[in-house]
Protein backbone atom coordinates (compact mmCIF):
# COMPACT_ATOMS: atom_id res chain seq x y z
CA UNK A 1 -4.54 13.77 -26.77
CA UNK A 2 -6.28 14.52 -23.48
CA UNK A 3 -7.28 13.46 -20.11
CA UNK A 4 -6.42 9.89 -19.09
CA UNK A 5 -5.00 8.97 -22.27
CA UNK A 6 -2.36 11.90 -22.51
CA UNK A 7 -1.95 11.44 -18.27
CA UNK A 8 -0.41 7.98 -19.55
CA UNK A 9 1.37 9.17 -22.24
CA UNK A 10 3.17 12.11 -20.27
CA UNK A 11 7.40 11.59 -20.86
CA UNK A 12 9.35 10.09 -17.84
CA UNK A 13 10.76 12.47 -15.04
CA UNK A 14 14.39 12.40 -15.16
CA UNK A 15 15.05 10.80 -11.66
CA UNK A 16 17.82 9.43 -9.77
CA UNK A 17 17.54 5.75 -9.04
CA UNK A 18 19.67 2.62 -7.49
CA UNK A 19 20.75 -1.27 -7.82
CA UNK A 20 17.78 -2.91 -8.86
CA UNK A 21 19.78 -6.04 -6.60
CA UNK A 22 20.62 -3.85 -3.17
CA UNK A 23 20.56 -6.58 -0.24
CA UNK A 24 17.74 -6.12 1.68
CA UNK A 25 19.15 -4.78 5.22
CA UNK A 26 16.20 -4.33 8.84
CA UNK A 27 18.33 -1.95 9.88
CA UNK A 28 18.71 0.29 6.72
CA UNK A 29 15.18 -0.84 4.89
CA UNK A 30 17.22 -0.82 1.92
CA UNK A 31 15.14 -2.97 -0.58
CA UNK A 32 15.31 -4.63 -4.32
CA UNK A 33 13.92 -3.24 -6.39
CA UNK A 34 11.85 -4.11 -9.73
CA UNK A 35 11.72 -2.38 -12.88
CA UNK A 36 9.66 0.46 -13.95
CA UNK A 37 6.75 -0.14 -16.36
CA UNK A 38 7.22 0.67 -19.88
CA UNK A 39 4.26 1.04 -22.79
CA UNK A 40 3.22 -2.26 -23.47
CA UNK A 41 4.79 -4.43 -20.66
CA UNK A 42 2.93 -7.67 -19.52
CA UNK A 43 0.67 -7.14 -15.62
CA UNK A 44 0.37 -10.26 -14.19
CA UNK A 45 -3.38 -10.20 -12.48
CA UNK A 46 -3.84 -11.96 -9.11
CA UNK A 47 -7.05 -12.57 -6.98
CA UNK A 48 -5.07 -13.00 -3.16
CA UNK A 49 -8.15 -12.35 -1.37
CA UNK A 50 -12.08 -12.41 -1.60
CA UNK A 51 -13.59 -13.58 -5.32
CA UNK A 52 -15.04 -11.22 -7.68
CA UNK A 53 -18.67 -11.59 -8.40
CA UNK A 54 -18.56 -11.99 -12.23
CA UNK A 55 -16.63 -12.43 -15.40
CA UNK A 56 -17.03 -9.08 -16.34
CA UNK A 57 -15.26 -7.54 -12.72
CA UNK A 58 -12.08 -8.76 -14.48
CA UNK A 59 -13.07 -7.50 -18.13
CA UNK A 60 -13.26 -3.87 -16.88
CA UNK A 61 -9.76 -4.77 -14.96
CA UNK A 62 -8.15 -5.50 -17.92
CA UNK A 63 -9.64 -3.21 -19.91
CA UNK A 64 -7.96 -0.21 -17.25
CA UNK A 65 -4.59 -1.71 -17.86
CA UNK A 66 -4.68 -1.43 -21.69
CA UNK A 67 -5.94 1.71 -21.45
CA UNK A 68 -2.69 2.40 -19.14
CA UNK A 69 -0.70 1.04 -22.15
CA UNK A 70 -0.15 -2.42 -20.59
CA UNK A 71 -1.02 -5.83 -21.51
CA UNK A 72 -2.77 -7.52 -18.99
CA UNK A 73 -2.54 -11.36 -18.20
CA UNK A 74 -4.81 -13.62 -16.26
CA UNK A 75 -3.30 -15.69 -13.51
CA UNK A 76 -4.38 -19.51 -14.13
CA UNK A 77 -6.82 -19.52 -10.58
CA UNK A 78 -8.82 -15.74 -11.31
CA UNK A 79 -11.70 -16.02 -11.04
CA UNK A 80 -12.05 -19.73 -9.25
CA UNK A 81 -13.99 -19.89 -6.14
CA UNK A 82 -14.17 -21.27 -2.88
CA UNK A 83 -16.86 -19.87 -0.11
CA UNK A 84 -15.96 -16.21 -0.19
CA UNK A 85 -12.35 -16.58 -1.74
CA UNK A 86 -10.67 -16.46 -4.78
CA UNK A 87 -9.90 -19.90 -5.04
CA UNK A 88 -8.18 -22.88 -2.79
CA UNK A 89 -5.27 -20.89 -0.77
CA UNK A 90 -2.73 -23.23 -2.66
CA UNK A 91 -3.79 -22.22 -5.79
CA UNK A 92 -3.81 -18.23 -5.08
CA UNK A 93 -0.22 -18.67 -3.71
CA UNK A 94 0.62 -21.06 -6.84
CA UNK A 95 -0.67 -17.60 -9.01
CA UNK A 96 1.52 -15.22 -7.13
CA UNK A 97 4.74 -17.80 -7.06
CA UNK A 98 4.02 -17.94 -10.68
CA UNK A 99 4.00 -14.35 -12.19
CA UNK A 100 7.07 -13.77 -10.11
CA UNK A 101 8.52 -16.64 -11.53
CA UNK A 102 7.36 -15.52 -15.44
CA UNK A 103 10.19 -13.41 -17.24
CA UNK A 104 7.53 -11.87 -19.39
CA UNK A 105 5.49 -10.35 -16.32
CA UNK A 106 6.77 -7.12 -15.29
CA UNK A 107 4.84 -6.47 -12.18
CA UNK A 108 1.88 -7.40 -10.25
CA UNK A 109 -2.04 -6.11 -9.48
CA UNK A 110 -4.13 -7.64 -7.26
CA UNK A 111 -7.46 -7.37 -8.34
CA UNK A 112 -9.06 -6.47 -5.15
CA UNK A 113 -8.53 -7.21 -1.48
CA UNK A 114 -11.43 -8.05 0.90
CA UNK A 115 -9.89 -11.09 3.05
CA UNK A 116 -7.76 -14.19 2.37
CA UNK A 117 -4.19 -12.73 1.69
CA UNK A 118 -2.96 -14.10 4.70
CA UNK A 119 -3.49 -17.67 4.27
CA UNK A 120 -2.26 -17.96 1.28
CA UNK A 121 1.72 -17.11 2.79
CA UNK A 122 2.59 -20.61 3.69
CA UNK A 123 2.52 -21.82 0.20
CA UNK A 124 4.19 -19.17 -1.53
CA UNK A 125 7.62 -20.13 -3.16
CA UNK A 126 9.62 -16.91 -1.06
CA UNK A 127 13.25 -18.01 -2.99
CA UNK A 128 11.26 -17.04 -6.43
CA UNK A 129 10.24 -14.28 -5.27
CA UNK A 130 13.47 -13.10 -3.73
CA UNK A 131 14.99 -14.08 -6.97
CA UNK A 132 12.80 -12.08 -9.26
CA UNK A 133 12.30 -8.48 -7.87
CA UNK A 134 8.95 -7.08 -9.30
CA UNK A 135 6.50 -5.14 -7.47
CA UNK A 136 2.79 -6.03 -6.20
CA UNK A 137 0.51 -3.45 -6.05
CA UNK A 138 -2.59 -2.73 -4.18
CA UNK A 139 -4.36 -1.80 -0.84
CA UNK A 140 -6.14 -2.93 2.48
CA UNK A 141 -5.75 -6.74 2.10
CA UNK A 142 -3.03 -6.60 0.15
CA UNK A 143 -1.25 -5.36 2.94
CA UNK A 144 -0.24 -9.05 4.01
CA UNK A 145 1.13 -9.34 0.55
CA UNK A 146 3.19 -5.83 1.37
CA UNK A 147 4.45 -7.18 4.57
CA UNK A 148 5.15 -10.74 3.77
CA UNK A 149 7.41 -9.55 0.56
CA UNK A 150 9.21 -7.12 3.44
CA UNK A 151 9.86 -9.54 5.78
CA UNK A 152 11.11 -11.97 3.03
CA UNK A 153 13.40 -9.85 1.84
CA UNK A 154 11.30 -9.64 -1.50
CA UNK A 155 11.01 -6.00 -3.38
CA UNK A 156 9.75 -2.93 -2.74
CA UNK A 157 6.18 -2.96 -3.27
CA UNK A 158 3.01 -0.35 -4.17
CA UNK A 159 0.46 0.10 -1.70
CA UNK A 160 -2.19 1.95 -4.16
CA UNK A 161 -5.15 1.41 -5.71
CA UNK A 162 -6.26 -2.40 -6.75
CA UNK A 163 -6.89 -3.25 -10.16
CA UNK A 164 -10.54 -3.26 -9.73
CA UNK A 165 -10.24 0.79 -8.10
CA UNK A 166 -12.25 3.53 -9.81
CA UNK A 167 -8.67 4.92 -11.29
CA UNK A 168 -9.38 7.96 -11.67
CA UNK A 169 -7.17 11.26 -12.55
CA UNK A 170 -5.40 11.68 -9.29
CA UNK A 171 -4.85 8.11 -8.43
CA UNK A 172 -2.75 7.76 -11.99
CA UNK A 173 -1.26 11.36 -11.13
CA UNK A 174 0.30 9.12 -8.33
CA UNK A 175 0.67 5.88 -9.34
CA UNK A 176 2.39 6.66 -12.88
CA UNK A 177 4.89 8.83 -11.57
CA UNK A 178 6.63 6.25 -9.90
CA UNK A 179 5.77 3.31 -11.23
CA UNK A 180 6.39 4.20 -15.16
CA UNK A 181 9.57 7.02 -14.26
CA UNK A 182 11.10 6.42 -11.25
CA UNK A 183 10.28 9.68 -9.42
CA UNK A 184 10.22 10.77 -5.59
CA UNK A 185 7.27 12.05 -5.48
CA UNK A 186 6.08 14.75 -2.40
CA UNK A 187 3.17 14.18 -1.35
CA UNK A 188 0.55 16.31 0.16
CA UNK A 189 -2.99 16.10 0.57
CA UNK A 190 -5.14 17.77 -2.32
CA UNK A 191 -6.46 21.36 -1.47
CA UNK A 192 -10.19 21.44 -2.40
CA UNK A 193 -12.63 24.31 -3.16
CA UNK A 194 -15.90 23.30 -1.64
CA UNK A 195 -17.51 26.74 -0.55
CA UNK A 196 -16.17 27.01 2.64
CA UNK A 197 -14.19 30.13 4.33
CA UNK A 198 -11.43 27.22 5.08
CA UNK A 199 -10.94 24.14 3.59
CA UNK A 200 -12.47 21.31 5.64
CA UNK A 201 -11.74 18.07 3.64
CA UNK A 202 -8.38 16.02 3.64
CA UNK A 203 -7.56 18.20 6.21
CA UNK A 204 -4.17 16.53 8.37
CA UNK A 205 -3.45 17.26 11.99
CA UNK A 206 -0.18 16.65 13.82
CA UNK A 207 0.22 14.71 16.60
CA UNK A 208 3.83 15.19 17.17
CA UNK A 209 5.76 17.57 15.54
CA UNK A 210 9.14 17.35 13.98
CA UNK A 211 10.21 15.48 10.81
CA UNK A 212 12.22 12.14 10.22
CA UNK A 213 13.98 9.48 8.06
CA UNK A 214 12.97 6.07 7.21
CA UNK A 215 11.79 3.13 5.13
CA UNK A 216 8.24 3.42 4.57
CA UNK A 217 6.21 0.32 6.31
CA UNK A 218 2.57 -0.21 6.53
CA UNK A 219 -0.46 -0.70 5.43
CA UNK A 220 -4.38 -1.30 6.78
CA UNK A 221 -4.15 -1.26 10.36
CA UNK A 222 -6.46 -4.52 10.86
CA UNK A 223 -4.74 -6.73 8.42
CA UNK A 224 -1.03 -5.81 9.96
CA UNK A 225 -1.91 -6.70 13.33
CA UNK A 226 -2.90 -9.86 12.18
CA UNK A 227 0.24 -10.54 11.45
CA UNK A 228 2.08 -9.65 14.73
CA UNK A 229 3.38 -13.16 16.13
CA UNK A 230 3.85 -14.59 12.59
CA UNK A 231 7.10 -14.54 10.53
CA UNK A 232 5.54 -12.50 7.97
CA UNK A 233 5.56 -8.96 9.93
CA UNK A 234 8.86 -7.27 9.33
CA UNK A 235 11.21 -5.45 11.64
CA UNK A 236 9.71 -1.88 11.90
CA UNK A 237 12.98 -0.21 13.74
CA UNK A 238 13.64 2.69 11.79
CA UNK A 239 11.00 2.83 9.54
CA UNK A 240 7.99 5.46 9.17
CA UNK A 241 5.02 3.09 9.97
CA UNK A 242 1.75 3.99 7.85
CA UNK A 243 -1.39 3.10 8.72
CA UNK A 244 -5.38 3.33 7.39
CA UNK A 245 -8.26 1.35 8.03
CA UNK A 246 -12.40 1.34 7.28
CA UNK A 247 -15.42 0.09 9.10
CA UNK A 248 -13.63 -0.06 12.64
CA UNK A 249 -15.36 1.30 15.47
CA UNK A 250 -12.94 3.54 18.11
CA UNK A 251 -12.56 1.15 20.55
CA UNK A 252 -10.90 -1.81 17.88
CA UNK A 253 -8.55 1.26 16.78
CA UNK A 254 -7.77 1.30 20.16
CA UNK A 255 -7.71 -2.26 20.35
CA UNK A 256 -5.55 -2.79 17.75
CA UNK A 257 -3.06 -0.08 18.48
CA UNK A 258 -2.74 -1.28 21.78
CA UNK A 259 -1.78 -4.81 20.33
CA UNK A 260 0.71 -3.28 17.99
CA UNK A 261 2.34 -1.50 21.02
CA UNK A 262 2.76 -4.54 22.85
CA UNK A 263 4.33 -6.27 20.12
CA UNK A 264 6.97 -3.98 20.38
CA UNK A 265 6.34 -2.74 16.61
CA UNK A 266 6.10 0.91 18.18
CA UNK A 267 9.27 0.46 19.70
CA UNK A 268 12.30 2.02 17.33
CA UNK A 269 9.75 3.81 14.53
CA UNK A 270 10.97 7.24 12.93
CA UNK A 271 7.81 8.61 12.50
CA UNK A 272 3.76 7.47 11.97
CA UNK A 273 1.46 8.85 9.11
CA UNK A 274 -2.15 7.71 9.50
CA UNK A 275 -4.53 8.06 6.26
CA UNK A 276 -7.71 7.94 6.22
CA UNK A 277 -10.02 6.10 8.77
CA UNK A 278 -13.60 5.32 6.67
CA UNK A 279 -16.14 5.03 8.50
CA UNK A 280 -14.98 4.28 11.69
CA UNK A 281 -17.83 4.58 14.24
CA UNK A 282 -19.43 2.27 16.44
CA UNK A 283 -21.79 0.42 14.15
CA UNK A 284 -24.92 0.77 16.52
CA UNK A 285 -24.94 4.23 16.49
CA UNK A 286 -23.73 5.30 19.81
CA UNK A 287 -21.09 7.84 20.52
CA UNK A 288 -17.53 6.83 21.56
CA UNK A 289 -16.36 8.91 24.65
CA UNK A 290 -13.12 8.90 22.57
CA UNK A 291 -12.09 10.26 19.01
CA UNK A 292 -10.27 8.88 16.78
CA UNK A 293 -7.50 11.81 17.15
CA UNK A 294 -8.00 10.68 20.98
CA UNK A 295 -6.43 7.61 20.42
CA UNK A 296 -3.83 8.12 18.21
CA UNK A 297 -3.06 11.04 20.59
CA UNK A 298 -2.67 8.38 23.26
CA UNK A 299 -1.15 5.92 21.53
CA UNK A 300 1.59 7.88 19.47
CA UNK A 301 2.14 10.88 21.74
CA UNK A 302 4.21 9.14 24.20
CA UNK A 303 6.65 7.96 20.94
CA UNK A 304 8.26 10.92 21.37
CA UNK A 305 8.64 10.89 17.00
CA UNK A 306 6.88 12.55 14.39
CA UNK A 307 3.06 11.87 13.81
CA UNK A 308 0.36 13.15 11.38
CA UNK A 309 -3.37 11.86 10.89
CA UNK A 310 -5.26 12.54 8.08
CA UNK A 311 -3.54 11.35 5.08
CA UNK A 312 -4.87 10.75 1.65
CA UNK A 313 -4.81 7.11 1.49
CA UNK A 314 -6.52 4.07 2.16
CA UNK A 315 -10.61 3.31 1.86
CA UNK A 316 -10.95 6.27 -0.24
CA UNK A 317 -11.76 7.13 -4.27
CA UNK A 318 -8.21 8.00 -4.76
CA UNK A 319 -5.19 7.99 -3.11
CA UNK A 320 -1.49 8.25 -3.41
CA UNK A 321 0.31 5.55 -3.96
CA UNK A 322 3.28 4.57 -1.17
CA UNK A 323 6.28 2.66 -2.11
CA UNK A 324 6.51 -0.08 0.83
CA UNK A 325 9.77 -0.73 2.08
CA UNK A 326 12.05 2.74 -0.44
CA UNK A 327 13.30 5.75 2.39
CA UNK A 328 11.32 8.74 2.79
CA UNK A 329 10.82 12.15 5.33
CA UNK A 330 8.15 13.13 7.30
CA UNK A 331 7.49 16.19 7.88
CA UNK A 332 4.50 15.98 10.67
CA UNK A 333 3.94 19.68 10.97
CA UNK A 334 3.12 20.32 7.33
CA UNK A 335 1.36 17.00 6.89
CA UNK A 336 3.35 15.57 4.56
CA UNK A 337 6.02 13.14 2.91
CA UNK A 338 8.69 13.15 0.40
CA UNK A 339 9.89 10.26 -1.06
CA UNK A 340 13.86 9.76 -1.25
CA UNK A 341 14.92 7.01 -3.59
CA UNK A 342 12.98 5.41 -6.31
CA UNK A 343 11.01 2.40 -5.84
CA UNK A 344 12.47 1.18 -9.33
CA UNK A 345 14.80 0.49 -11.61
């Protein structure tokens, strides 16, 4: 057996791990937590967000999760359709009550993210969730899902690749770890051998040095400051806030950080790891009298807590996969994290 199919295969790490039915606590982030994945356990498939464009979008989906060793199952509203979304917002939010309420569903993918997440959160049945811990995994507008769950009180959650991501080798390197074993991972960014007399890709740079404790909280950076004024962004005192984003020009970075600041979400953080920013230039070509490291500098300097840019998640091919809500450790000089409970059970 090789590649992919002996990746999936590889035996579980032997891993401490905790009450799957911990009280959720602000001030500790301790979280539920859902049970790990096991060969041939039922994935409950959501669309939360923007539609896929055909049939056959969800046919390679499901065909990824088998070839994880999963089953996969449709939630009734996939592929529906209304203007850009997946569906009426009831019926997305009737989906996710619904696999949380199923016995038989083990965890949760969204199949992609684009926009919508948020509007479904009024509908959504928050005691069944409480009431059945699982985790929901995926990225960028999942991150209202993420938040929503945390400020409910829900489990911890995934923020990693959507169903519909490329999946390659070092996203499942991350994802299966803890997912199907229960392992804190450490994670630091991959070193690569393009040529070069030093290595100049998913390269990190502090921006405070030091290292920290605290619940991991976060997600893309757009999509979370949505949420600030809405009972669906929770408390982030104590917790090591992570943050990526794509398509954003320097000046809505700033924008947005500056929001977040106000809100008071900057207030009591441990620490701040920022991933990847894709593509974020001014769209008409000119040249922003401010970097990105700029801003960060000037927004996350005066924290006086440990900060690193750079990371390897968000709009990217792969990337780790962060367990929203378990404890972890900075550690903003060497640019990296290390995970301190399990995110299952």
């Amino acid at each position: 057996m090789t590649g992919l199919a002996a990746l999936m295969a590889s035996p579980a790490l032997p891993v401490g791990v905790g009450s799957a039915f911990a009280a959720a606590s602000p001030t500790t982030g301790a979280r539920p937590k859902g049970p790990r994945l096991r060969p041939g356990d039922t994935i409950g498939l959501i669309e939360p967000a923007s539609r896929s464009d055909e049939a056959f979008d969800i046919t390679l989906v499901e065909e990824a999760i088998i070839a994880m060793g999963l089953k996969p199952m449709r939630g009734q509203h996939v592929l529906n359709e209304f203007g850009y979304l997946a569906g009426q917002d009831k019926d997305r939010a009737a989906d996710l009550t619904a696999m949380f309420a199923d016995k038989d569903v083990r965890a949760i993918f969204a199949v992609r993210g684009g926009w919508g997440s948020a509007r479904l959160l009024p509908f959504v049945d928050w005691d069944v969730v409480r009431a059945n811990p699982k985790f929901v995994l995926g990225y960028s507008d999942i991150t209202a899902l993420h938040m929503a769950i945390a400020a409910k009180g829900g489990a911890i959650t995934l923020h990693g690749p959507n169903a519909s991501s490329a999946w390659g080798k070092a996203s499942l390197e991350s994802f299966r770890p803890i997912a199907f074993d229960g392992a804190t991972l450490f994670y630091k960014n991959p070193v690569t051998n393009d040529d070069r007399l030093v290595q100049r890709r998913w390269r990190t740079q502090t921006l405070t040095p030091g290292k920290a404790q605290g619940h991991l909280l976060g997600g893309n950076l757009t999509v979370l400051t949505a949420l600030a004024g809405t009972p669906y962004l929770p408390s982030f005192d104590g917790a090591i806030l992570f943050l990526e984003d794509v398509d954003e020009a320097e000046y809505r970075i700033d924008r947005m950080l500056t929001q977040l600041g106000q809100a008071g979400v900057f207030k009591n953080l441990a620490g701040v790891v920022f991933g990847q920013c894709t593509s974020c230039v001014a769209s008409n070509g000119s040249t922003s009298p401010f970097t990105l490291s700029d801003i960060l500098r000037q927004h996350l300097a005066s924290l006086g807590v440990p900060a690193y840019q750079g990371a390897w998640f968000g709009h990217i091919s792969d990337q780790f996969t962060l367990p929203v809500g378990a404890r972890a450790e900075i550690d903003a000089d060497a640019g990296t994290l290390r995970l301190l409970e399990a995110a299952v059970v």
